[in-house]
ModelCIF file with pLDDT and N, C-alpha, C, O atoms, coordinates in Angstrom:
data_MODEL
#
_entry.id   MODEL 
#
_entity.id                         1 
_entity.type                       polymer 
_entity.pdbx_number_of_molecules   1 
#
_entity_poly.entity_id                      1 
_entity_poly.type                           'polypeptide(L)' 
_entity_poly.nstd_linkage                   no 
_entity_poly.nstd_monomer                   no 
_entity_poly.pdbx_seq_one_letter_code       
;(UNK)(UNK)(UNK)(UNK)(UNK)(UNK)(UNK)(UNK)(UNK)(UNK)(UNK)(UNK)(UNK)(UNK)(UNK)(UNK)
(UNK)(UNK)(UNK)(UNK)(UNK)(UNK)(UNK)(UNK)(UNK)(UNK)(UNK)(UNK)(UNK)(UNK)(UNK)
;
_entity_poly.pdbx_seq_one_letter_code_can   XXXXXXXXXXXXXXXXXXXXXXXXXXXXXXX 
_entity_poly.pdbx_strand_id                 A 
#
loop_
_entity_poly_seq.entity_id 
_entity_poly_seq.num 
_entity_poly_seq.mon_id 
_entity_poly_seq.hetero 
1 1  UNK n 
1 2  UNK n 
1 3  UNK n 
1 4  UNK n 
1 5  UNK n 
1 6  UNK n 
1 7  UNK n 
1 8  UNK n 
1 9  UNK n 
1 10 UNK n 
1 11 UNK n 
1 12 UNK n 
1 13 UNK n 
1 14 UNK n 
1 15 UNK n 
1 16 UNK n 
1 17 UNK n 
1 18 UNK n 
1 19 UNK n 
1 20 UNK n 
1 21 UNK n 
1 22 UNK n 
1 23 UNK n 
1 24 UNK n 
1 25 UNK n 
1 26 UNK n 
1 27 UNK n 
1 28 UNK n 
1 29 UNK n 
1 30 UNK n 
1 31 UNK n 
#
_struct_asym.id          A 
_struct_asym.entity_id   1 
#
loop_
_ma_qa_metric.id 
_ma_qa_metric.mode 
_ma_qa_metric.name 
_ma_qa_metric.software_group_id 
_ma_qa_metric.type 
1 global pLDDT . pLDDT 
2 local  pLDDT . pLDDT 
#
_ma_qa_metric_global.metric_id      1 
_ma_qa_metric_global.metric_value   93.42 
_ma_qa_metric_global.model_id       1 
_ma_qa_metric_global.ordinal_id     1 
#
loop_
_ma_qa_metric_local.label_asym_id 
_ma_qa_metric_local.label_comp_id 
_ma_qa_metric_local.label_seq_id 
_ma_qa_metric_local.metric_id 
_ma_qa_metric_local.metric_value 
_ma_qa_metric_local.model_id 
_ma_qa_metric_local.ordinal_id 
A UNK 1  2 94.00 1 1  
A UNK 2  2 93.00 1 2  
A UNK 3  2 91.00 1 3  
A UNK 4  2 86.00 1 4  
A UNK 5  2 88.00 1 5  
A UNK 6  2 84.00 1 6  
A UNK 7  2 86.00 1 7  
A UNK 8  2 87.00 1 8  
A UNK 9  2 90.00 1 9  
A UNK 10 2 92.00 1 10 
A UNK 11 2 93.00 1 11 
A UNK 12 2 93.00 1 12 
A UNK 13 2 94.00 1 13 
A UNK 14 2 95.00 1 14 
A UNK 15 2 96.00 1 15 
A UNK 16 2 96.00 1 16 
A UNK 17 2 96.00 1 17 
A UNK 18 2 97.00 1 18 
A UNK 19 2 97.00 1 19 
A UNK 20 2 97.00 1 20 
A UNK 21 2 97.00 1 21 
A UNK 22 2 97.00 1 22 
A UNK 23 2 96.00 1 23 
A UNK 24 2 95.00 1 24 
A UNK 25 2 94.00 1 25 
A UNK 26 2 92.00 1 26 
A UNK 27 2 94.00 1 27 
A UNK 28 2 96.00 1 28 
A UNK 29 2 96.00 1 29 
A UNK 30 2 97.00 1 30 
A UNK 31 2 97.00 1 31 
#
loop_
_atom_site.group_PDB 
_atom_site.id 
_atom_site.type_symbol 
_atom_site.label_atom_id 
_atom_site.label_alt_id 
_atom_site.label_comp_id 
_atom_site.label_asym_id 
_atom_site.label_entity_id 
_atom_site.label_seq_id 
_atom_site.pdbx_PDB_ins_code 
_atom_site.Cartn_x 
_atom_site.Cartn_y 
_atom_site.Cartn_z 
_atom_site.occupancy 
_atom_site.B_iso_or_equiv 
_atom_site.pdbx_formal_charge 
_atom_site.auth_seq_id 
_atom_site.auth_comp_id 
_atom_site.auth_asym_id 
_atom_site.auth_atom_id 
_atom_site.pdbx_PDB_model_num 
ATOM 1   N N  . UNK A 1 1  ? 0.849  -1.192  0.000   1.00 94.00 ? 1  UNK A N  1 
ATOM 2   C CA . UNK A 1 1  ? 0.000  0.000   0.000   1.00 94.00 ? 1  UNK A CA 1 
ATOM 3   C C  . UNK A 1 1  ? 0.881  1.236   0.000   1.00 94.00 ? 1  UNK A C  1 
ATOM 4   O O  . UNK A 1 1  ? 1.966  1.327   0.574   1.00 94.00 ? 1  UNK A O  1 
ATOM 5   N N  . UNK A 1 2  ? 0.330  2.093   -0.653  1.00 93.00 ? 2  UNK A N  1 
ATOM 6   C CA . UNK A 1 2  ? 1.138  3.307   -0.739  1.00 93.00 ? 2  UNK A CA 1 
ATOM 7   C C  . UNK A 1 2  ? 0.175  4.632   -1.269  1.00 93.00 ? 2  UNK A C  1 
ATOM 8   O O  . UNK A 1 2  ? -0.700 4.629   -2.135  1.00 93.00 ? 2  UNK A O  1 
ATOM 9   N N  . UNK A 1 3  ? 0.823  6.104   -0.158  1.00 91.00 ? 3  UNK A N  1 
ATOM 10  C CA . UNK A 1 3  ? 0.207  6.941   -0.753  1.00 91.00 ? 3  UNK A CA 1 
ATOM 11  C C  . UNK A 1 3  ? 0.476  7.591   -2.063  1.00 91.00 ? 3  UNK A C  1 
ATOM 12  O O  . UNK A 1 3  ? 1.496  8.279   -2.055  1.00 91.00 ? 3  UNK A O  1 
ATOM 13  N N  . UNK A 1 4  ? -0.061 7.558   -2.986  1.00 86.00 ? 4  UNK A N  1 
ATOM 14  C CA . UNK A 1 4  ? 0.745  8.238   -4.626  1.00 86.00 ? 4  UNK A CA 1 
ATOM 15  C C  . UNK A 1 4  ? 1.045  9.452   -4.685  1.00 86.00 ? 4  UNK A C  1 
ATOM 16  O O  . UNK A 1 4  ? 1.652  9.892   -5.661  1.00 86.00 ? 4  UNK A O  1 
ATOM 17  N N  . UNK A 1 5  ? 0.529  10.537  -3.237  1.00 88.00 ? 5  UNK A N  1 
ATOM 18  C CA . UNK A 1 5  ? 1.724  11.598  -3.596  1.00 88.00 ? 5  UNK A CA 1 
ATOM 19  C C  . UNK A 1 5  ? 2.842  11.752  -3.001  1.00 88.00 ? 5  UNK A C  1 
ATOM 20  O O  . UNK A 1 5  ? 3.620  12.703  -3.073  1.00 88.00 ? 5  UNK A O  1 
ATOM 21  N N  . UNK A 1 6  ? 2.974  10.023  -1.924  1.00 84.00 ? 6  UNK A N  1 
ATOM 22  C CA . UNK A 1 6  ? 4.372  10.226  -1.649  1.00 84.00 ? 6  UNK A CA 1 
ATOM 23  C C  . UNK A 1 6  ? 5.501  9.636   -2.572  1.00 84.00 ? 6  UNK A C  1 
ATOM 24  O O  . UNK A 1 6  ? 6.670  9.630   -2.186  1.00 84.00 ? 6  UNK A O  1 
ATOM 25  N N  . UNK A 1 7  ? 5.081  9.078   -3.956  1.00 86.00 ? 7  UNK A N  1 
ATOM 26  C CA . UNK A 1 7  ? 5.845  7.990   -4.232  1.00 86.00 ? 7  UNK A CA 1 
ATOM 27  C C  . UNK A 1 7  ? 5.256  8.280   -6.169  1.00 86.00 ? 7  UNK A C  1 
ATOM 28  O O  . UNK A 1 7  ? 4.551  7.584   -6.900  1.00 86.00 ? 7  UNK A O  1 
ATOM 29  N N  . UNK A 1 8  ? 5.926  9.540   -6.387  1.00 87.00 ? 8  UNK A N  1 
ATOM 30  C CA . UNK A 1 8  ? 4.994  9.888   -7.542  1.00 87.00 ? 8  UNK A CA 1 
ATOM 31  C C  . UNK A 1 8  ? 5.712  8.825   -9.052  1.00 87.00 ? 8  UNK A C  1 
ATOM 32  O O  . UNK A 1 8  ? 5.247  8.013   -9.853  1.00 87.00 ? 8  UNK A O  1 
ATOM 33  N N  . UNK A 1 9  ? 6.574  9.226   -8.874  1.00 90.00 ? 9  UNK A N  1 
ATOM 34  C CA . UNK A 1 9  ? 7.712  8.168   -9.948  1.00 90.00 ? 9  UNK A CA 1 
ATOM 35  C C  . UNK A 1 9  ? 7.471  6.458   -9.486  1.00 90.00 ? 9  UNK A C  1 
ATOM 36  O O  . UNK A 1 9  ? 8.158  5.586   -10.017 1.00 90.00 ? 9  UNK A O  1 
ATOM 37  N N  . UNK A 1 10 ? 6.706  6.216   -8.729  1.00 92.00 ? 10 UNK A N  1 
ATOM 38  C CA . UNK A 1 10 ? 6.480  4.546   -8.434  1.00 92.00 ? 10 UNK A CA 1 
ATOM 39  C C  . UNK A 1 10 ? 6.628  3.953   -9.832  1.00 92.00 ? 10 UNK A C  1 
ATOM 40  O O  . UNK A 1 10 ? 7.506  3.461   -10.542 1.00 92.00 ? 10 UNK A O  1 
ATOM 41  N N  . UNK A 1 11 ? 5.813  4.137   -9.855  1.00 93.00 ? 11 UNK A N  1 
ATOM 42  C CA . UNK A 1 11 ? 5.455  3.298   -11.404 1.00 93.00 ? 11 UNK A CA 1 
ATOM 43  C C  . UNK A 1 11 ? 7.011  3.154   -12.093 1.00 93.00 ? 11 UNK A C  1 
ATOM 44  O O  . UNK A 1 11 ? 7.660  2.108   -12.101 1.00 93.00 ? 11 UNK A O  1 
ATOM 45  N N  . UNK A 1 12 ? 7.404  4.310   -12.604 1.00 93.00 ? 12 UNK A N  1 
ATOM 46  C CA . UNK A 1 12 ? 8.740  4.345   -13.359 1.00 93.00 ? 12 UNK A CA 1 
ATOM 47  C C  . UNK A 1 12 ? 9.310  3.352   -12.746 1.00 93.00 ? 12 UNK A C  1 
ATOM 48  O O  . UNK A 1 12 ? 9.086  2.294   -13.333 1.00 93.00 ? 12 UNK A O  1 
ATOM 49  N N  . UNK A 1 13 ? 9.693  3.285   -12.191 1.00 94.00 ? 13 UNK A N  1 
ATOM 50  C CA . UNK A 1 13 ? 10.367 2.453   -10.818 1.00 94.00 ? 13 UNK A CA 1 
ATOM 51  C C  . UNK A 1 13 ? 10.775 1.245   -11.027 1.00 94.00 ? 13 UNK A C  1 
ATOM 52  O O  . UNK A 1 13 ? 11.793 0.608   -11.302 1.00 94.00 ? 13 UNK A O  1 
ATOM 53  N N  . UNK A 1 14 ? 8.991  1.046   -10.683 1.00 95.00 ? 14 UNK A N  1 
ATOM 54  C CA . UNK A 1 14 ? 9.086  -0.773  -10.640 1.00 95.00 ? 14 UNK A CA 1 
ATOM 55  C C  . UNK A 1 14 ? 8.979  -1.537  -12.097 1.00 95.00 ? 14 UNK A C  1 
ATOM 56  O O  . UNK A 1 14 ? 9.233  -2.725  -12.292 1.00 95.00 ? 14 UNK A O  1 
ATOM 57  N N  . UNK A 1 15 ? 8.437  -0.343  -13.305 1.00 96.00 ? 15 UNK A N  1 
ATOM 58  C CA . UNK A 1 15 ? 8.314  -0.773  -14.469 1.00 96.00 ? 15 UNK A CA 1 
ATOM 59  C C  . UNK A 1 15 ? 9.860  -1.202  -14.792 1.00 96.00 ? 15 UNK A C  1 
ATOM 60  O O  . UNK A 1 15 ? 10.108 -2.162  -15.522 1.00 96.00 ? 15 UNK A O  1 
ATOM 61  N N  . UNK A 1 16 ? 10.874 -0.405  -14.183 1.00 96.00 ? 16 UNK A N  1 
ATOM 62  C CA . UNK A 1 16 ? 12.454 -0.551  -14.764 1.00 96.00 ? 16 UNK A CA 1 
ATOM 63  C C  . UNK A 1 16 ? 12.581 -1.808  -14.145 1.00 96.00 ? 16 UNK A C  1 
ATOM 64  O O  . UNK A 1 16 ? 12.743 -2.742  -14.931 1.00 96.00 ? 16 UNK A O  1 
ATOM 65  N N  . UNK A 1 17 ? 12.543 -2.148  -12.646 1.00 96.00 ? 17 UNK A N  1 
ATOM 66  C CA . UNK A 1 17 ? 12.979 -3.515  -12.249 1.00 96.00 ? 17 UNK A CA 1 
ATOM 67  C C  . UNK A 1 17 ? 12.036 -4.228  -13.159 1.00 96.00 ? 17 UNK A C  1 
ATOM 68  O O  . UNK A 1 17 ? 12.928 -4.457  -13.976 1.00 96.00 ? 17 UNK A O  1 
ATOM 69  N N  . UNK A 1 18 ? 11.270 -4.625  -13.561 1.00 97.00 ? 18 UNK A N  1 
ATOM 70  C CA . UNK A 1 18 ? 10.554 -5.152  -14.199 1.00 97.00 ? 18 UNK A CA 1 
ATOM 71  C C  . UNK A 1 18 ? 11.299 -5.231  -15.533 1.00 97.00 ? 18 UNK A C  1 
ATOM 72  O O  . UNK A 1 18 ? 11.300 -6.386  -15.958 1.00 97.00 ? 18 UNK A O  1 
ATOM 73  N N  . UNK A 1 19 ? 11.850 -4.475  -16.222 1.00 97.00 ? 19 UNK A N  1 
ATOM 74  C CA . UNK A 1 19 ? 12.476 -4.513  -17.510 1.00 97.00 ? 19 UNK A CA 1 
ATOM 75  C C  . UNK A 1 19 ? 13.995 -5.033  -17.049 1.00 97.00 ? 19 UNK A C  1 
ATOM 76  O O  . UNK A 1 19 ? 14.595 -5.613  -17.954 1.00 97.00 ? 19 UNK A O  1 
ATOM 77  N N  . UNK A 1 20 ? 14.583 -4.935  -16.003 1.00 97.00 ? 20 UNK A N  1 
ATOM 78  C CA . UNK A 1 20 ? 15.860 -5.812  -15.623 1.00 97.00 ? 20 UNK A CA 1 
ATOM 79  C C  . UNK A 1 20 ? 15.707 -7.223  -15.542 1.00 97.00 ? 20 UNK A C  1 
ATOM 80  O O  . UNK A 1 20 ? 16.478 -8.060  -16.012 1.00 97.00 ? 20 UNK A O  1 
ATOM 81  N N  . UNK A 1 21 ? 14.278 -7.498  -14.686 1.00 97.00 ? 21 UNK A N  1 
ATOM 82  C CA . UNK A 1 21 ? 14.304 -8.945  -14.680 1.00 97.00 ? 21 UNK A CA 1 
ATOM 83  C C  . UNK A 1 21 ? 14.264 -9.377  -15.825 1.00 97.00 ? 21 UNK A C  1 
ATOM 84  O O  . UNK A 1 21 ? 15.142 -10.144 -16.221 1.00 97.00 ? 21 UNK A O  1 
ATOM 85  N N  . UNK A 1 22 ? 13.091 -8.928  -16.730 1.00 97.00 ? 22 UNK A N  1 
ATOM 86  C CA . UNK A 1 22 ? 12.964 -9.586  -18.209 1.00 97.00 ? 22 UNK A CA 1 
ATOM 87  C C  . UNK A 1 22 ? 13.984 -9.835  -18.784 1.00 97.00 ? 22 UNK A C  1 
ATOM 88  O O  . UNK A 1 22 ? 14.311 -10.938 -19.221 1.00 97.00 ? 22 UNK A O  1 
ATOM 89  N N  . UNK A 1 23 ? 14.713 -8.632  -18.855 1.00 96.00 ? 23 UNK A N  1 
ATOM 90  C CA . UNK A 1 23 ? 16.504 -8.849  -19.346 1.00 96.00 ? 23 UNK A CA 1 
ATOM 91  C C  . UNK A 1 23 ? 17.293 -10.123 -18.735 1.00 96.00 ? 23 UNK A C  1 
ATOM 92  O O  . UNK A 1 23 ? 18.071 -10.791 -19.417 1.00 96.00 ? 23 UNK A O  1 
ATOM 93  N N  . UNK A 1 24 ? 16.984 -10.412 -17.252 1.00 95.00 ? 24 UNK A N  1 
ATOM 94  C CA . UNK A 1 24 ? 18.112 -11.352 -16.710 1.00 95.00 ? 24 UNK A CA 1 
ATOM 95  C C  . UNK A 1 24 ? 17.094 -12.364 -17.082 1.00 95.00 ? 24 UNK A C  1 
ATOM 96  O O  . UNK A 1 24 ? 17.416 -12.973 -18.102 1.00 95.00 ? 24 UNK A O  1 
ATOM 97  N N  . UNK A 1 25 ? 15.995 -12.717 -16.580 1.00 94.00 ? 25 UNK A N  1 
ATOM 98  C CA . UNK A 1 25 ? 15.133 -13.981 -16.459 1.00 94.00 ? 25 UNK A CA 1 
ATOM 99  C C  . UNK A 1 25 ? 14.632 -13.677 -17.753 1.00 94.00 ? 25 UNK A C  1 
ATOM 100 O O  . UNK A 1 25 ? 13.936 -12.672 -17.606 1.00 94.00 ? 25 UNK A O  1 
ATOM 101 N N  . UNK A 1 26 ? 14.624 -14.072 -19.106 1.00 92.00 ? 26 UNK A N  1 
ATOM 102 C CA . UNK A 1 26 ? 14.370 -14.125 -20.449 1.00 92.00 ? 26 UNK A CA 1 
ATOM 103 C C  . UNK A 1 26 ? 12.863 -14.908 -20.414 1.00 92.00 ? 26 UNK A C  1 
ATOM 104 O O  . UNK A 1 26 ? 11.984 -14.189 -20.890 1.00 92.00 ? 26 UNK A O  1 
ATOM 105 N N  . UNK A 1 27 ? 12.474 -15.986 -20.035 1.00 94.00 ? 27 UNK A N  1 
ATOM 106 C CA . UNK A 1 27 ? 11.373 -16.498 -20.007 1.00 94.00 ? 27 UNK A CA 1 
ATOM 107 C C  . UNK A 1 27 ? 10.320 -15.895 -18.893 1.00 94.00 ? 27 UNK A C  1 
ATOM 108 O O  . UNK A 1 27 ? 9.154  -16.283 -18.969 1.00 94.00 ? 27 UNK A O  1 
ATOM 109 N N  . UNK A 1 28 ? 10.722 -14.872 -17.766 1.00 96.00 ? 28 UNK A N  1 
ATOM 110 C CA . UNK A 1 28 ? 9.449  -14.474 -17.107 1.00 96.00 ? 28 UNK A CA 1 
ATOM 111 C C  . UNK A 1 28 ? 8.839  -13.040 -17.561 1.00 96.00 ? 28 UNK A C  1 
ATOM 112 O O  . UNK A 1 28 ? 9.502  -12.104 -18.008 1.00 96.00 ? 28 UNK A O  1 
ATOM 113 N N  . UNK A 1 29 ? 7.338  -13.068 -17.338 1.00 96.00 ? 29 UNK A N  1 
ATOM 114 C CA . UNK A 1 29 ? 6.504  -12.735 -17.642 1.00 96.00 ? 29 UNK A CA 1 
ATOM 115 C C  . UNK A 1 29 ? 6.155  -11.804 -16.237 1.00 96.00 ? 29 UNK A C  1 
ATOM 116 O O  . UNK A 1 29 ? 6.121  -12.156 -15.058 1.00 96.00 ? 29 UNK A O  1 
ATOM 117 N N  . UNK A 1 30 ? 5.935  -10.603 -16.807 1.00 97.00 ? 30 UNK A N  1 
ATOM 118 C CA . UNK A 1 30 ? 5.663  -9.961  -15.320 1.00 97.00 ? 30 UNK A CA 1 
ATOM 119 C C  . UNK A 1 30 ? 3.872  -8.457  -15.506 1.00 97.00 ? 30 UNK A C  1 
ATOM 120 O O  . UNK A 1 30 ? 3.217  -8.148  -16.501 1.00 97.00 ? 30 UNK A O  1 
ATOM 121 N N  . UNK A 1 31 ? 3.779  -8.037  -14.201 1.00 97.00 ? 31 UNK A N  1 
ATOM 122 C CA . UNK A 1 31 ? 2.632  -7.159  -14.616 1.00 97.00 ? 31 UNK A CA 1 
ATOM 123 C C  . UNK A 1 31 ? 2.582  -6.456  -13.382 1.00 97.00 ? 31 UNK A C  1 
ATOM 124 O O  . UNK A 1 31 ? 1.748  -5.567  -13.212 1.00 97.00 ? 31 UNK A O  1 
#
């Protein structure tokens, strides 16, 4: 849980770890 005007760039964020894993783990699927 989180408030969104403390944490406005979240998204950016976790979308990037999200694009690292894909990079390292080639077969996972994420959302």
């Amino acid at each position: 849980k989180i408030i969104p005007s403390a944490f406005p760039e979240l998204a950016v964020h976790v979308r990037s770890i999200q694009s690292q894993l894909t990079t390292e783990f080639t077969s996972l699927t994420c959302d």
